[in-house]
PDB file of N, CA and C in Angstrom:
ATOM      1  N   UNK A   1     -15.497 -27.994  30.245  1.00  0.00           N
ATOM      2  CA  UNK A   1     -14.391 -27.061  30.194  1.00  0.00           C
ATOM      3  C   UNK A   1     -14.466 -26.161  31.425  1.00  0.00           C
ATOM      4  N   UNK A   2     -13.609 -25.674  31.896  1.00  0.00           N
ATOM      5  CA  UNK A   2     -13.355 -24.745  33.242  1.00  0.00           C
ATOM      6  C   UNK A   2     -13.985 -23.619  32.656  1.00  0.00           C
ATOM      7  N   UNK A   3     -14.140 -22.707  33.974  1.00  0.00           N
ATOM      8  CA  UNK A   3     -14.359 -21.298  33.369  1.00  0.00           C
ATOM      9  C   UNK A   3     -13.237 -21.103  33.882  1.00  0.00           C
ATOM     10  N   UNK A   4     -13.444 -19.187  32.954  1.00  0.00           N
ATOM     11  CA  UNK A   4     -12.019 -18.448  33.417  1.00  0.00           C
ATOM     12  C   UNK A   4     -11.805 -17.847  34.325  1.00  0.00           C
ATOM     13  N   UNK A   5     -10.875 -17.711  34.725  1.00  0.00           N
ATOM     14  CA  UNK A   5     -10.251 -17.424  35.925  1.00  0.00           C
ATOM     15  C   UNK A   5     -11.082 -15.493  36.017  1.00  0.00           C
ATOM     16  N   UNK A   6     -11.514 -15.304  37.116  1.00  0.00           N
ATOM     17  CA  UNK A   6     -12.241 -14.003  37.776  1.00  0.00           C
ATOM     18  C   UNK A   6     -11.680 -12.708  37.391  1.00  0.00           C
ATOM     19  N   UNK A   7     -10.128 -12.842  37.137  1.00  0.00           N
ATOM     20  CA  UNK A   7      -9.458 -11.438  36.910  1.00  0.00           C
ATOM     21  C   UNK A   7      -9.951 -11.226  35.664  1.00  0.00           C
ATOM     22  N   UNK A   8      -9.575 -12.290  34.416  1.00  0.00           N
ATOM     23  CA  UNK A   8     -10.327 -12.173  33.369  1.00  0.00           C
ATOM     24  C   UNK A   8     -11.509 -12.083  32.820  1.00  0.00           C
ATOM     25  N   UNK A   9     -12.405 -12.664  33.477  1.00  0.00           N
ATOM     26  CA  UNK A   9     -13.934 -12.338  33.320  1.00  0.00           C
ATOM     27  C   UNK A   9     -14.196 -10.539  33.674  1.00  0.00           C
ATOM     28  N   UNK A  10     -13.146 -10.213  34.425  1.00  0.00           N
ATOM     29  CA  UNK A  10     -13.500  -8.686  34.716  1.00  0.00           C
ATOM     30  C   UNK A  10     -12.714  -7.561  33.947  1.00  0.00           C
ATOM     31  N   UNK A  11     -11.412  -8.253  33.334  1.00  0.00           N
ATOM     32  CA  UNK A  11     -11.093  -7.765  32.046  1.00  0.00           C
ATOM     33  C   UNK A  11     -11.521  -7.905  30.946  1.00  0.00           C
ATOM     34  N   UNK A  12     -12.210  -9.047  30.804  1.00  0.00           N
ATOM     35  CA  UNK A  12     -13.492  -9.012  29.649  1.00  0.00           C
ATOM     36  C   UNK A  12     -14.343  -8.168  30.107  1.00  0.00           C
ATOM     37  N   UNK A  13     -14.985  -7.634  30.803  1.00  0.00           N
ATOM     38  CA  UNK A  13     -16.275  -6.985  31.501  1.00  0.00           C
ATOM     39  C   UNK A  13     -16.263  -5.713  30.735  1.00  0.00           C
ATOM     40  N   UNK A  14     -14.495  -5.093  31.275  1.00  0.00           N
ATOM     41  CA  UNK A  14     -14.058  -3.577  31.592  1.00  0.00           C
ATOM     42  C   UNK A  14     -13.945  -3.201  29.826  1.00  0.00           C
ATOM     43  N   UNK A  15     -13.663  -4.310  29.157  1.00  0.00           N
ATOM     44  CA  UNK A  15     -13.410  -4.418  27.713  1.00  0.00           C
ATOM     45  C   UNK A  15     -14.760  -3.778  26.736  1.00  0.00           C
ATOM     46  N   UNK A  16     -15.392  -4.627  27.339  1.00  0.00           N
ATOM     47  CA  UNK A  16     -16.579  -4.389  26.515  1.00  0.00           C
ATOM     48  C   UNK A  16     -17.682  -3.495  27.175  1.00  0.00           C
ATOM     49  N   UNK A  17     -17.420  -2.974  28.362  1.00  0.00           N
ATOM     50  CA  UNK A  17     -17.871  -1.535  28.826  1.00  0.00           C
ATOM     51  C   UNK A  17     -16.899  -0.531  27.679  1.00  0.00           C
ATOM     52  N   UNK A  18     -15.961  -0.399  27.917  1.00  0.00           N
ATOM     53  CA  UNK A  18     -15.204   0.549  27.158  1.00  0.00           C
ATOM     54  C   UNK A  18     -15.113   0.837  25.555  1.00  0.00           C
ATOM     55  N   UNK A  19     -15.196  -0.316  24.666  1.00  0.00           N
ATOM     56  CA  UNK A  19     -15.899  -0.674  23.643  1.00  0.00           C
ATOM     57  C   UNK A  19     -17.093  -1.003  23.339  1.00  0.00           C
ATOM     58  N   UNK A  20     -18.526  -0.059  23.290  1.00  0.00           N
ATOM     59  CA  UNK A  20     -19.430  -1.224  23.168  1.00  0.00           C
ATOM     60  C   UNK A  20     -19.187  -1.100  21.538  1.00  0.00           C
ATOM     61  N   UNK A  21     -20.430  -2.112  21.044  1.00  0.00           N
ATOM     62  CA  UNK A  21     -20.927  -2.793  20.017  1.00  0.00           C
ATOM     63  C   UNK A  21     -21.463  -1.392  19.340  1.00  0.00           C
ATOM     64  N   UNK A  22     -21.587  -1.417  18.174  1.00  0.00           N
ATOM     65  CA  UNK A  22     -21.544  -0.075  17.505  1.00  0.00           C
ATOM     66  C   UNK A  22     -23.147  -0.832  16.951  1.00  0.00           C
ATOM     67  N   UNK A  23     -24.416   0.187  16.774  1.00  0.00           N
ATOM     68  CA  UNK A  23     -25.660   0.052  16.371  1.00  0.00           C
ATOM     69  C   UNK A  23     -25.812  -0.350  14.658  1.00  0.00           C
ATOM     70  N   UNK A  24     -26.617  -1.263  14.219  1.00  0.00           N
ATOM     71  CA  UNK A  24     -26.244  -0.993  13.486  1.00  0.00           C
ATOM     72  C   UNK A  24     -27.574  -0.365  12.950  1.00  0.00           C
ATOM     73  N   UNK A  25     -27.460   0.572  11.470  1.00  0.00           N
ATOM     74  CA  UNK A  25     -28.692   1.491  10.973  1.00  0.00           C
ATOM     75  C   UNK A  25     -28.354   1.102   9.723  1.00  0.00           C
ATOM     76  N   UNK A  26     -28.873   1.815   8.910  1.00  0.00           N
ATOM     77  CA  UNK A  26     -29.720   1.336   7.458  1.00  0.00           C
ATOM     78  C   UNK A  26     -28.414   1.974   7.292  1.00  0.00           C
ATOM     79  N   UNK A  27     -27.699   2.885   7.137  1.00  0.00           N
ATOM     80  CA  UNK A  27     -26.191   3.011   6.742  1.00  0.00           C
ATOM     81  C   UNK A  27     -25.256   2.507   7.089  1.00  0.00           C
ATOM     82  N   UNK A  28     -25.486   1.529   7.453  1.00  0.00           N
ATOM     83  CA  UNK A  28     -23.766   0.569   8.188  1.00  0.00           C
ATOM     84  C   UNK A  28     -23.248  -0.067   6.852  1.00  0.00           C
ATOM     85  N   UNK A  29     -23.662  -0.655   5.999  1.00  0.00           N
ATOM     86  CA  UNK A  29     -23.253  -1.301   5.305  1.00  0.00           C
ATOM     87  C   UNK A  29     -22.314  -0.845   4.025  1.00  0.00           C
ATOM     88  N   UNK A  30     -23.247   0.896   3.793  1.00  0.00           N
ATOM     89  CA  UNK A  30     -22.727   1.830   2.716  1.00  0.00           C
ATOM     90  C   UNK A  30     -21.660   2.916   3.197  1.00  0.00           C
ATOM     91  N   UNK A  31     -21.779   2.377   4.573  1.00  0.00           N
ATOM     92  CA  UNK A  31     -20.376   3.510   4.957  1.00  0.00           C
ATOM     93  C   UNK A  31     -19.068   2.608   5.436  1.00  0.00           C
ATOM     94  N   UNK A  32     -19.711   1.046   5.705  1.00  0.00           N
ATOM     95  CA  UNK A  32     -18.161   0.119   5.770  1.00  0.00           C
ATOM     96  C   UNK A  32     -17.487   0.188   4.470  1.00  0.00           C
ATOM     97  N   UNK A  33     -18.685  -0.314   3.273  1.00  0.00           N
ATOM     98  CA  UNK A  33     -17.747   0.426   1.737  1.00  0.00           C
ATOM     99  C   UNK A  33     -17.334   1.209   1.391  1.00  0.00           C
ATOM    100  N   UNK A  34     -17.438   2.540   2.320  1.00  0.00           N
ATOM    101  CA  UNK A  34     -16.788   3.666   2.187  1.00  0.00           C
ATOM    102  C   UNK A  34     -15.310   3.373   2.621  1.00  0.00           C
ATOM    103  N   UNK A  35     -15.426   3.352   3.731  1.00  0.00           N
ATOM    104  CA  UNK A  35     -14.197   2.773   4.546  1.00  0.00           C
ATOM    105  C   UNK A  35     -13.497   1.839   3.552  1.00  0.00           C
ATOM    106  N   UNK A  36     -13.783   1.430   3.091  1.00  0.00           N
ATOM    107  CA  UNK A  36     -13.022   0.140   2.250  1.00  0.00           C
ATOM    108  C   UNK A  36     -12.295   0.390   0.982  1.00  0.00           C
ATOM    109  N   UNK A  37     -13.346   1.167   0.509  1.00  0.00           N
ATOM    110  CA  UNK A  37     -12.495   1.644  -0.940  1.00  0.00           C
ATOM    111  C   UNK A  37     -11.812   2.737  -0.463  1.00  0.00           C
ATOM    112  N   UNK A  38     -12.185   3.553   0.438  1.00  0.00           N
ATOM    113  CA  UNK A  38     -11.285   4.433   0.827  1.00  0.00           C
ATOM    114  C   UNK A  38      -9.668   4.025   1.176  1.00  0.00           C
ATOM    115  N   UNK A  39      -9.650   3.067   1.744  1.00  0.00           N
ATOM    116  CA  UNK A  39      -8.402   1.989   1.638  1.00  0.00           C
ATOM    117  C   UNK A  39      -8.104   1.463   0.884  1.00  0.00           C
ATOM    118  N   UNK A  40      -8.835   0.679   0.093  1.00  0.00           N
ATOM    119  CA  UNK A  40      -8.583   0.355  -1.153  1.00  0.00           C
ATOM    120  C   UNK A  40      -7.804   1.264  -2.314  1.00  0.00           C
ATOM    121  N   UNK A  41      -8.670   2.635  -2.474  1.00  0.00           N
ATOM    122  CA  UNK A  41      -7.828   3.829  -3.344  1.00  0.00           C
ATOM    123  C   UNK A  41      -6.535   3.850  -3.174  1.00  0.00           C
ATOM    124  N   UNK A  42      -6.317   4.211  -1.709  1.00  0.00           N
ATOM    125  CA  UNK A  42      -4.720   4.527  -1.293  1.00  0.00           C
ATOM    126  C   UNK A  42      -3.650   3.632  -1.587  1.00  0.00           C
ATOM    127  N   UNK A  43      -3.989   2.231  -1.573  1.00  0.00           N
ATOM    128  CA  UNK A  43      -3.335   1.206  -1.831  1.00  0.00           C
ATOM    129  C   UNK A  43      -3.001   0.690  -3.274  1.00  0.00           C
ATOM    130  N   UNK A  44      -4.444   1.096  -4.063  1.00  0.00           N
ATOM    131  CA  UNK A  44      -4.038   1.387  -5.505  1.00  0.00           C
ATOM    132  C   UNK A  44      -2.903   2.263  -6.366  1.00  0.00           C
ATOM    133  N   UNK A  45      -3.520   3.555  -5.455  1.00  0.00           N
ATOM    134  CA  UNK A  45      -2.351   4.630  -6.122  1.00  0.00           C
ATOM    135  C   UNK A  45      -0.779   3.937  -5.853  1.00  0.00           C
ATOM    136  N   UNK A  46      -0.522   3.875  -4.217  1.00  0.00           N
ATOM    137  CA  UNK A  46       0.749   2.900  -3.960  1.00  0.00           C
ATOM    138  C   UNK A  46       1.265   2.344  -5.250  1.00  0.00           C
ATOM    139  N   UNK A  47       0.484   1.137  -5.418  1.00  0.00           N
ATOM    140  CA  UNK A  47       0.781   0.047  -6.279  1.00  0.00           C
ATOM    141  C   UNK A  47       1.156   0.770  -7.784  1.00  0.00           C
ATOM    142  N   UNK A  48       0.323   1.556  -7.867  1.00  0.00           N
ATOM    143  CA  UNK A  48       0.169   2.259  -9.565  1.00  0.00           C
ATOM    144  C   UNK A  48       2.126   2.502  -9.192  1.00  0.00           C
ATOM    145  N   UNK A  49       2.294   3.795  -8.413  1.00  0.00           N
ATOM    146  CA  UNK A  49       3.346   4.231  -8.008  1.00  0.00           C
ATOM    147  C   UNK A  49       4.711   3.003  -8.135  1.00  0.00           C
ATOM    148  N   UNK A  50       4.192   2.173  -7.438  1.00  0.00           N
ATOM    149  CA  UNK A  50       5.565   1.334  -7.397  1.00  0.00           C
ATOM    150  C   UNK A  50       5.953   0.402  -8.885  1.00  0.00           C
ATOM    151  N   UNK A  51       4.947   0.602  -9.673  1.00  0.00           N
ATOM    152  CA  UNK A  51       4.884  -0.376 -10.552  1.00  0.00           C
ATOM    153  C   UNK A  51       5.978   0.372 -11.423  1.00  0.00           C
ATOM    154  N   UNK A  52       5.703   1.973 -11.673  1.00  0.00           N
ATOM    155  CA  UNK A  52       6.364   2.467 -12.503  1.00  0.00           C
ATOM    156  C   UNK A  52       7.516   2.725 -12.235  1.00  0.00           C
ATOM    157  N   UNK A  53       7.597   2.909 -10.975  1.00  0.00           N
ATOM    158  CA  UNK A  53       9.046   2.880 -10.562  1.00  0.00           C
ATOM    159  C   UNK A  53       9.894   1.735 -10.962  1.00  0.00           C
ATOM    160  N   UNK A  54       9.630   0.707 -10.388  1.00  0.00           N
ATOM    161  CA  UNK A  54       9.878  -0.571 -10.729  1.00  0.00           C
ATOM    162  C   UNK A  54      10.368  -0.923 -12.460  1.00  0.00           C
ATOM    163  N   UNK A  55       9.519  -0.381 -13.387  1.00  0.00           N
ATOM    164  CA  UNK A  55       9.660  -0.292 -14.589  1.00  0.00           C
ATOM    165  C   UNK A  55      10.333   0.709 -15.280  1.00  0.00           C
ATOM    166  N   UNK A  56      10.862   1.756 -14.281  1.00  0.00           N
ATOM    167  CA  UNK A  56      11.568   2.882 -14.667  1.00  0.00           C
ATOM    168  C   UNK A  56      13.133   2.549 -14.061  1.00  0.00           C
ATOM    169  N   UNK A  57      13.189   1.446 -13.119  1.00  0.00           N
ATOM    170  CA  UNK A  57      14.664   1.104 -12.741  1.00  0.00           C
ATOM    171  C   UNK A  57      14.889   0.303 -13.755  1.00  0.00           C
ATOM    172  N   UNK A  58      14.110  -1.126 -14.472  1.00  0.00           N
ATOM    173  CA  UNK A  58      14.301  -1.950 -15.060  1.00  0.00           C
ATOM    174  C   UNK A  58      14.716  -1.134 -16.721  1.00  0.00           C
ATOM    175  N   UNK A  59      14.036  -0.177 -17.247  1.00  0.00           N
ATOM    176  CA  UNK A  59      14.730   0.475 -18.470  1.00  0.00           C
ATOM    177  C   UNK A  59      16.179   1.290 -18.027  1.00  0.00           C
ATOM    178  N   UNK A  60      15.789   1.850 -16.975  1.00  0.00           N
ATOM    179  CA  UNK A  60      17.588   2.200 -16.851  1.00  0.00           C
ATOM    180  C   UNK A  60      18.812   1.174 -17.053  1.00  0.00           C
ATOM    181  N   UNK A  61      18.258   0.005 -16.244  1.00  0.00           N
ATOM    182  CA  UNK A  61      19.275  -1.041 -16.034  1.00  0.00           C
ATOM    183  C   UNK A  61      19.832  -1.701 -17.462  1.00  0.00           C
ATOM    184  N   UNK A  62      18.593  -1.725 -18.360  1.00  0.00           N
ATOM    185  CA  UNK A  62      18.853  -2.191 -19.873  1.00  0.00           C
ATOM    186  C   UNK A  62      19.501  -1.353 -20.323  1.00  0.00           C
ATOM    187  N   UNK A  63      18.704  -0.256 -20.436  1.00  0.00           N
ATOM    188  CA  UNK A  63      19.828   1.011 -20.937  1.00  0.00           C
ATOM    189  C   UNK A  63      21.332   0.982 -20.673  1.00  0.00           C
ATOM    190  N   UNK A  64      21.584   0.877 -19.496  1.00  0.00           N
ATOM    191  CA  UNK A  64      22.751   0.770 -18.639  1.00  0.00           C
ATOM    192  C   UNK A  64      23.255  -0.153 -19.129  1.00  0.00           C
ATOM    193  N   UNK A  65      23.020  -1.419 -19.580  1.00  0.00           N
ATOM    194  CA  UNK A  65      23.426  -3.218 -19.584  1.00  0.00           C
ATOM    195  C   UNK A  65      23.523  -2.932 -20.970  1.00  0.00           C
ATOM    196  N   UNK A  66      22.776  -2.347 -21.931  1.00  0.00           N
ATOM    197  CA  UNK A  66      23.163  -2.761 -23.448  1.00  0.00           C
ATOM    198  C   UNK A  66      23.733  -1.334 -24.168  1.00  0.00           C
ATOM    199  N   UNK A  67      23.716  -0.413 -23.262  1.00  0.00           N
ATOM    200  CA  UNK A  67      24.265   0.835 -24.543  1.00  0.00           C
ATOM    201  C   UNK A  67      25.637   1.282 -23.613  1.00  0.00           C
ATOM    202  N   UNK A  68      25.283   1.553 -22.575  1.00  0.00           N
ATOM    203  CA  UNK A  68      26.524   2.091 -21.486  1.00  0.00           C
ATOM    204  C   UNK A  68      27.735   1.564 -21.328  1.00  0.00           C
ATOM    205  N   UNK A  69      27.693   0.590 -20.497  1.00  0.00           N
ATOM    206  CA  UNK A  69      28.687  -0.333 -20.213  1.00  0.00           C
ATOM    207  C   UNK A  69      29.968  -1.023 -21.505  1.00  0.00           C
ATOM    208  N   UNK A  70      29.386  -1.438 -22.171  1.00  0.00           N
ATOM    209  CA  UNK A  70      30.037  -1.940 -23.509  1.00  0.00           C
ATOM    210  C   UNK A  70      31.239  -0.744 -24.080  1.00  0.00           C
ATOM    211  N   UNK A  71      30.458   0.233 -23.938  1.00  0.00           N
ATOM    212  CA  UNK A  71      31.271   1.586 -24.615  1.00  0.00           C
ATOM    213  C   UNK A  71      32.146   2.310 -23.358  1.00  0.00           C
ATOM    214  N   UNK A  72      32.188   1.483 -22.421  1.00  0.00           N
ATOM    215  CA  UNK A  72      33.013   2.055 -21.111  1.00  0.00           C
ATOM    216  C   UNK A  72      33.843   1.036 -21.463  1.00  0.00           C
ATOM    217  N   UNK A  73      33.576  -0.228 -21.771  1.00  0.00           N
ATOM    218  CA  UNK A  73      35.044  -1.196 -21.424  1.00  0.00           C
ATOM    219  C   UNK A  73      35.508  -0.616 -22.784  1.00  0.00           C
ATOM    220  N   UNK A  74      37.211  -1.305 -21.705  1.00  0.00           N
ATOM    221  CA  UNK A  74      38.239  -1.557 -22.729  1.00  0.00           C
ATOM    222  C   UNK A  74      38.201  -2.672 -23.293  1.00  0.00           C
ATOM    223  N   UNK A  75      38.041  -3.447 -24.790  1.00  0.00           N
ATOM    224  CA  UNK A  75      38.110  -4.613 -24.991  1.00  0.00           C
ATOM    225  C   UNK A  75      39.508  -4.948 -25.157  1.00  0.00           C
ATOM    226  N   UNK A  76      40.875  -4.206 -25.247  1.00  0.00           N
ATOM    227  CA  UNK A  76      42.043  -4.743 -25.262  1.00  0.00           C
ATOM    228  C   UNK A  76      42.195  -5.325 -23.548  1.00  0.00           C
ATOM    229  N   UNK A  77      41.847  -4.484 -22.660  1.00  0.00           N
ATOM    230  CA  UNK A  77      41.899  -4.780 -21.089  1.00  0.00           C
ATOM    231  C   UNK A  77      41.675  -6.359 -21.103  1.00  0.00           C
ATOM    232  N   UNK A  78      40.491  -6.952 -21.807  1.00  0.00           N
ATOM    233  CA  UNK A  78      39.880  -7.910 -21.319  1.00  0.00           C
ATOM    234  C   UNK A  78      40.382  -9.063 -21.866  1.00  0.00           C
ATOM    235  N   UNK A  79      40.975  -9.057 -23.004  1.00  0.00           N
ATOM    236  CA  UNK A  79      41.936  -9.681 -23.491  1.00  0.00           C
ATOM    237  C   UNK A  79      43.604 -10.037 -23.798  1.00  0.00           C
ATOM    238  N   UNK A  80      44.409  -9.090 -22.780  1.00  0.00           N
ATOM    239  CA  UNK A  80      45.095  -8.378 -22.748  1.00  0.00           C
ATOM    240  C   UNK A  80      45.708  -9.591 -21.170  1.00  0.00           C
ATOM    241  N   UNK A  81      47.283 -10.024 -21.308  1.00  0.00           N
ATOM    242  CA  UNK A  81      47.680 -10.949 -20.440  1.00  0.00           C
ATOM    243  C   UNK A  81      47.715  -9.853 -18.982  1.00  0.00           C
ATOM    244  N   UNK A  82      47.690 -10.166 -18.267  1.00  0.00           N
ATOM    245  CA  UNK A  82      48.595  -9.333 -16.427  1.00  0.00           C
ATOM    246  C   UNK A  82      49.929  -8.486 -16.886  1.00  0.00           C
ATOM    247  N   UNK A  83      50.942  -9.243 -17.987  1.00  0.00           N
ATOM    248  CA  UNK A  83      52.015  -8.805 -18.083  1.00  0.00           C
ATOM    249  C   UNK A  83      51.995  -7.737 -19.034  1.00  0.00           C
ATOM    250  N   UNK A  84      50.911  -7.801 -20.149  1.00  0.00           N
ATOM    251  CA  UNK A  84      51.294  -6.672 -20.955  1.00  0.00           C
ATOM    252  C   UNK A  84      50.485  -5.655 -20.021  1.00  0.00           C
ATOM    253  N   UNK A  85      49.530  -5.959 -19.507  1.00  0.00           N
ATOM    254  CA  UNK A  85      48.495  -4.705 -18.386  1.00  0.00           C
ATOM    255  C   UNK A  85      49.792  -4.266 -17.764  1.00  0.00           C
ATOM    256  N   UNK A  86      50.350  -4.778 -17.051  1.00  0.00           N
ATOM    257  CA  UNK A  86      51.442  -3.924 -16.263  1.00  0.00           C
ATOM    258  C   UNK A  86      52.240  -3.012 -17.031  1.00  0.00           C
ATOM    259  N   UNK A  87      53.116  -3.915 -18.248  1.00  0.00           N
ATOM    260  CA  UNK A  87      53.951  -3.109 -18.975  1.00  0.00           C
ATOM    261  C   UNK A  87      53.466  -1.362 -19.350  1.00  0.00           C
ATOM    262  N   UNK A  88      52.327  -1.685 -19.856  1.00  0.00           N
ATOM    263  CA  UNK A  88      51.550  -0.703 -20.313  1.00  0.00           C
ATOM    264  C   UNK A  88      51.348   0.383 -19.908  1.00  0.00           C
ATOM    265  N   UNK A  89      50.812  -0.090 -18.322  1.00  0.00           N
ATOM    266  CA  UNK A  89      50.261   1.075 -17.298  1.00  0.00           C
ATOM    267  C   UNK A  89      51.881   1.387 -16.871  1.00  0.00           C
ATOM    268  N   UNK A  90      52.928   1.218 -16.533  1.00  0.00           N
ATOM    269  CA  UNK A  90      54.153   1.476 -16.567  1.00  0.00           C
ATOM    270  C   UNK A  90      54.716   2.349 -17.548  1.00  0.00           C
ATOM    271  N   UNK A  91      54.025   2.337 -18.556  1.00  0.00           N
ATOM    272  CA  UNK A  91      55.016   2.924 -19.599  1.00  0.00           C
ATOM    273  C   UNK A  91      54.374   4.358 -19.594  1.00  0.00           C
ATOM    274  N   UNK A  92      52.675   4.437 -19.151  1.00  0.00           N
ATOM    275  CA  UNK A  92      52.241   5.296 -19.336  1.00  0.00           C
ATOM    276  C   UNK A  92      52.580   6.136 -18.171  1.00  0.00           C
ATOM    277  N   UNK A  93      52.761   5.529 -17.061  1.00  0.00           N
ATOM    278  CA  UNK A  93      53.148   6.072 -15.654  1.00  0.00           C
ATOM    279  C   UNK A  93      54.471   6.868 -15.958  1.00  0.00           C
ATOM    280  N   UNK A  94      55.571   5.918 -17.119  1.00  0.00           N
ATOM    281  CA  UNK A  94      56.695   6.976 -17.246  1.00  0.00           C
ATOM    282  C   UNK A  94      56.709   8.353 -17.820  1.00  0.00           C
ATOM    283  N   UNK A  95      55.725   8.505 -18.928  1.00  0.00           N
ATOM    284  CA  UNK A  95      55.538   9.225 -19.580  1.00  0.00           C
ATOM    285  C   UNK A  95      54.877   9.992 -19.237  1.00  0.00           C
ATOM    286  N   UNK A  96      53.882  10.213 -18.002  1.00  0.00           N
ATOM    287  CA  UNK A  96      53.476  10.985 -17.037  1.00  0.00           C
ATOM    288  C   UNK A  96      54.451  11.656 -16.053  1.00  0.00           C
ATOM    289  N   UNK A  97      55.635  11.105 -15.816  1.00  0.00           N
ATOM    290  CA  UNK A  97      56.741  11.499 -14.839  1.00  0.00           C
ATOM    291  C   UNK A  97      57.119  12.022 -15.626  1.00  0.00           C
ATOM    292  N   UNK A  98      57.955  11.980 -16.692  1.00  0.00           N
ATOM    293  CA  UNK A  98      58.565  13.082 -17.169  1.00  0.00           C
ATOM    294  C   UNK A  98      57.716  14.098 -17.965  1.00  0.00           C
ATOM    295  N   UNK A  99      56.511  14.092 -18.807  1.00  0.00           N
ATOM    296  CA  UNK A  99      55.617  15.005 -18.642  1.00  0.00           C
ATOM    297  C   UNK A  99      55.854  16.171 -17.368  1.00  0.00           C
ATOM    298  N   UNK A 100      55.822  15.637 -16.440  1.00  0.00           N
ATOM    299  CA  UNK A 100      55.559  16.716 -14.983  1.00  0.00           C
ATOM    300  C   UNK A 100      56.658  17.374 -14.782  1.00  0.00           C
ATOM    301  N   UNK A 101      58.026  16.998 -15.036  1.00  0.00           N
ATOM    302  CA  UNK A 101      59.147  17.612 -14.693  1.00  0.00           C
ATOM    303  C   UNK A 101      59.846  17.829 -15.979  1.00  0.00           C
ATOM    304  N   UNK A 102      59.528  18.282 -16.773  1.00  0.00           N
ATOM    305  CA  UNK A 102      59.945  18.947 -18.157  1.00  0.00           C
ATOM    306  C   UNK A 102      59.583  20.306 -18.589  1.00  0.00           C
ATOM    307  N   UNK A 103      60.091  21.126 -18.556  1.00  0.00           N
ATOM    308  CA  UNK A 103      60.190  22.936 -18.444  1.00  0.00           C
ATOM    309  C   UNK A 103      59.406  22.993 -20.183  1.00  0.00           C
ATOM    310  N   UNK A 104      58.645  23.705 -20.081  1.00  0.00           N
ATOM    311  CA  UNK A 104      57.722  24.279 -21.515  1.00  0.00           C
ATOM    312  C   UNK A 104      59.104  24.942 -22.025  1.00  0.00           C
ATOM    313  N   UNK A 105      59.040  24.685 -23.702  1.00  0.00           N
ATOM    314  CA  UNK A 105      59.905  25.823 -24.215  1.00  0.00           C
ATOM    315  C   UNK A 105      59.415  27.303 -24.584  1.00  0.00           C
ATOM    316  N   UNK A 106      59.931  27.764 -24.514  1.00  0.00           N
ATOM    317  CA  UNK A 106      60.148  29.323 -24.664  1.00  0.00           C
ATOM    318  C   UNK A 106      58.925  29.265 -26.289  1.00  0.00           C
ATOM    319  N   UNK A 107      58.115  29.968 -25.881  1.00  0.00           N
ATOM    320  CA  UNK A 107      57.086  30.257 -27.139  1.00  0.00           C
ATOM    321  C   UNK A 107      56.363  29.045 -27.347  1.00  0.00           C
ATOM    322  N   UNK A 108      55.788  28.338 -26.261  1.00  0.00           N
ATOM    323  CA  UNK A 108      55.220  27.501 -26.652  1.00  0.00           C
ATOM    324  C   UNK A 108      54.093  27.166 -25.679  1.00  0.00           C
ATOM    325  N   UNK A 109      53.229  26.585 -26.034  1.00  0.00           N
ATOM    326  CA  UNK A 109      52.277  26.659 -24.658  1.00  0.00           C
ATOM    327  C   UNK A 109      52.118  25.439 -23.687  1.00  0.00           C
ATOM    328  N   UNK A 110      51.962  25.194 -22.727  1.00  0.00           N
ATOM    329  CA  UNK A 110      52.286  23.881 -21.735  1.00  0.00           C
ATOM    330  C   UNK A 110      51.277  23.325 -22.032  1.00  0.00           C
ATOM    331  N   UNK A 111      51.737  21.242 -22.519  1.00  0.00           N
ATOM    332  CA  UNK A 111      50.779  20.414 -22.880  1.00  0.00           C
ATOM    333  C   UNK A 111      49.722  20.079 -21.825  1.00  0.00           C
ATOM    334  N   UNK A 112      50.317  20.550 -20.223  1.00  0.00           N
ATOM    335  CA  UNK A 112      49.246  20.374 -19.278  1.00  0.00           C
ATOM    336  C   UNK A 112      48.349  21.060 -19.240  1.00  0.00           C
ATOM    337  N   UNK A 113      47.660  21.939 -19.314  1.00  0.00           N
ATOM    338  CA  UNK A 113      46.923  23.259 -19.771  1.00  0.00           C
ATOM    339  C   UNK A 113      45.739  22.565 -20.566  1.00  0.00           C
TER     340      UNK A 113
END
C-alpha cells in the first residue's frame, strides 16, 4: 500500500500534538461511568417526559373522538339531501332578514338583546 501523501502525515502530526492521549489512572474507568449515566439520566428524564406527553395527547384525542365530536354533529346534516340543506339554511337566512329590519313594539323588549 502507498503511504500518505506528506501534507497529511503533518496534519496527522499537528492532530495529535494538539490532542494528546489522555493518561490513564485508577479513576478512568469510574469517571467514564460518570460521564455516562450522567447522559444517560438526561436522556431518561427526556424519554419519561415525552412518553407522557405522548399519552396525554392520545387521551385528549379519545376524549375528543368519543365524547366531543358526536355531540357537535348534526345528525339531521348528515343525512339530510343538498336540497333540503339549502332549503333550510335559506329559510333560516329569511328569517334572519326580517328579524333585522323589524321595529320592536312599543313595551316590549328586542328579541336581539
Amino acid at each position: 500500500m502507498t503511504e500518505f501523501p506528506e501534507d497529511l502525515k503533518l496534519a496527522f502530526r499537528d492532530y495529535g500534538h494538539s490532542h494528546p492521549d489522555p493518561e490513564p489512572s485508577v479513576n478512568f474507568t469510574p469517571m467514564l461511568w460518570e460521564k455516562i449515566e450522567a447522559r444517560r439520566s438526561s436522556l431518561v428524564t427526556i424519554r419519561r417526559l415525552t412518553h407522557a406527553l405522548v399519552s396525554m395527547a392520545m387521551a385528549a384525542a379519545l376524549v375528543l373522538g368519543v365524547f366531543v365530536i358526536p355531540k357537535l354533529q348534526d345528525r339531521r346534516d348528515l343525512t339530510a339531501s343538498y336540497a333540503e340543506v339549502v332549503a333550510d339554511d335559506d329559510a333560516k337566512s329569511e328569517q334572519e332578514f326580517a328579524a333585522a329590519f323589524t321595529l320592536p313594539v312599543a313595551g316590549s323588549e328586542d328579541p336581539r338583546r
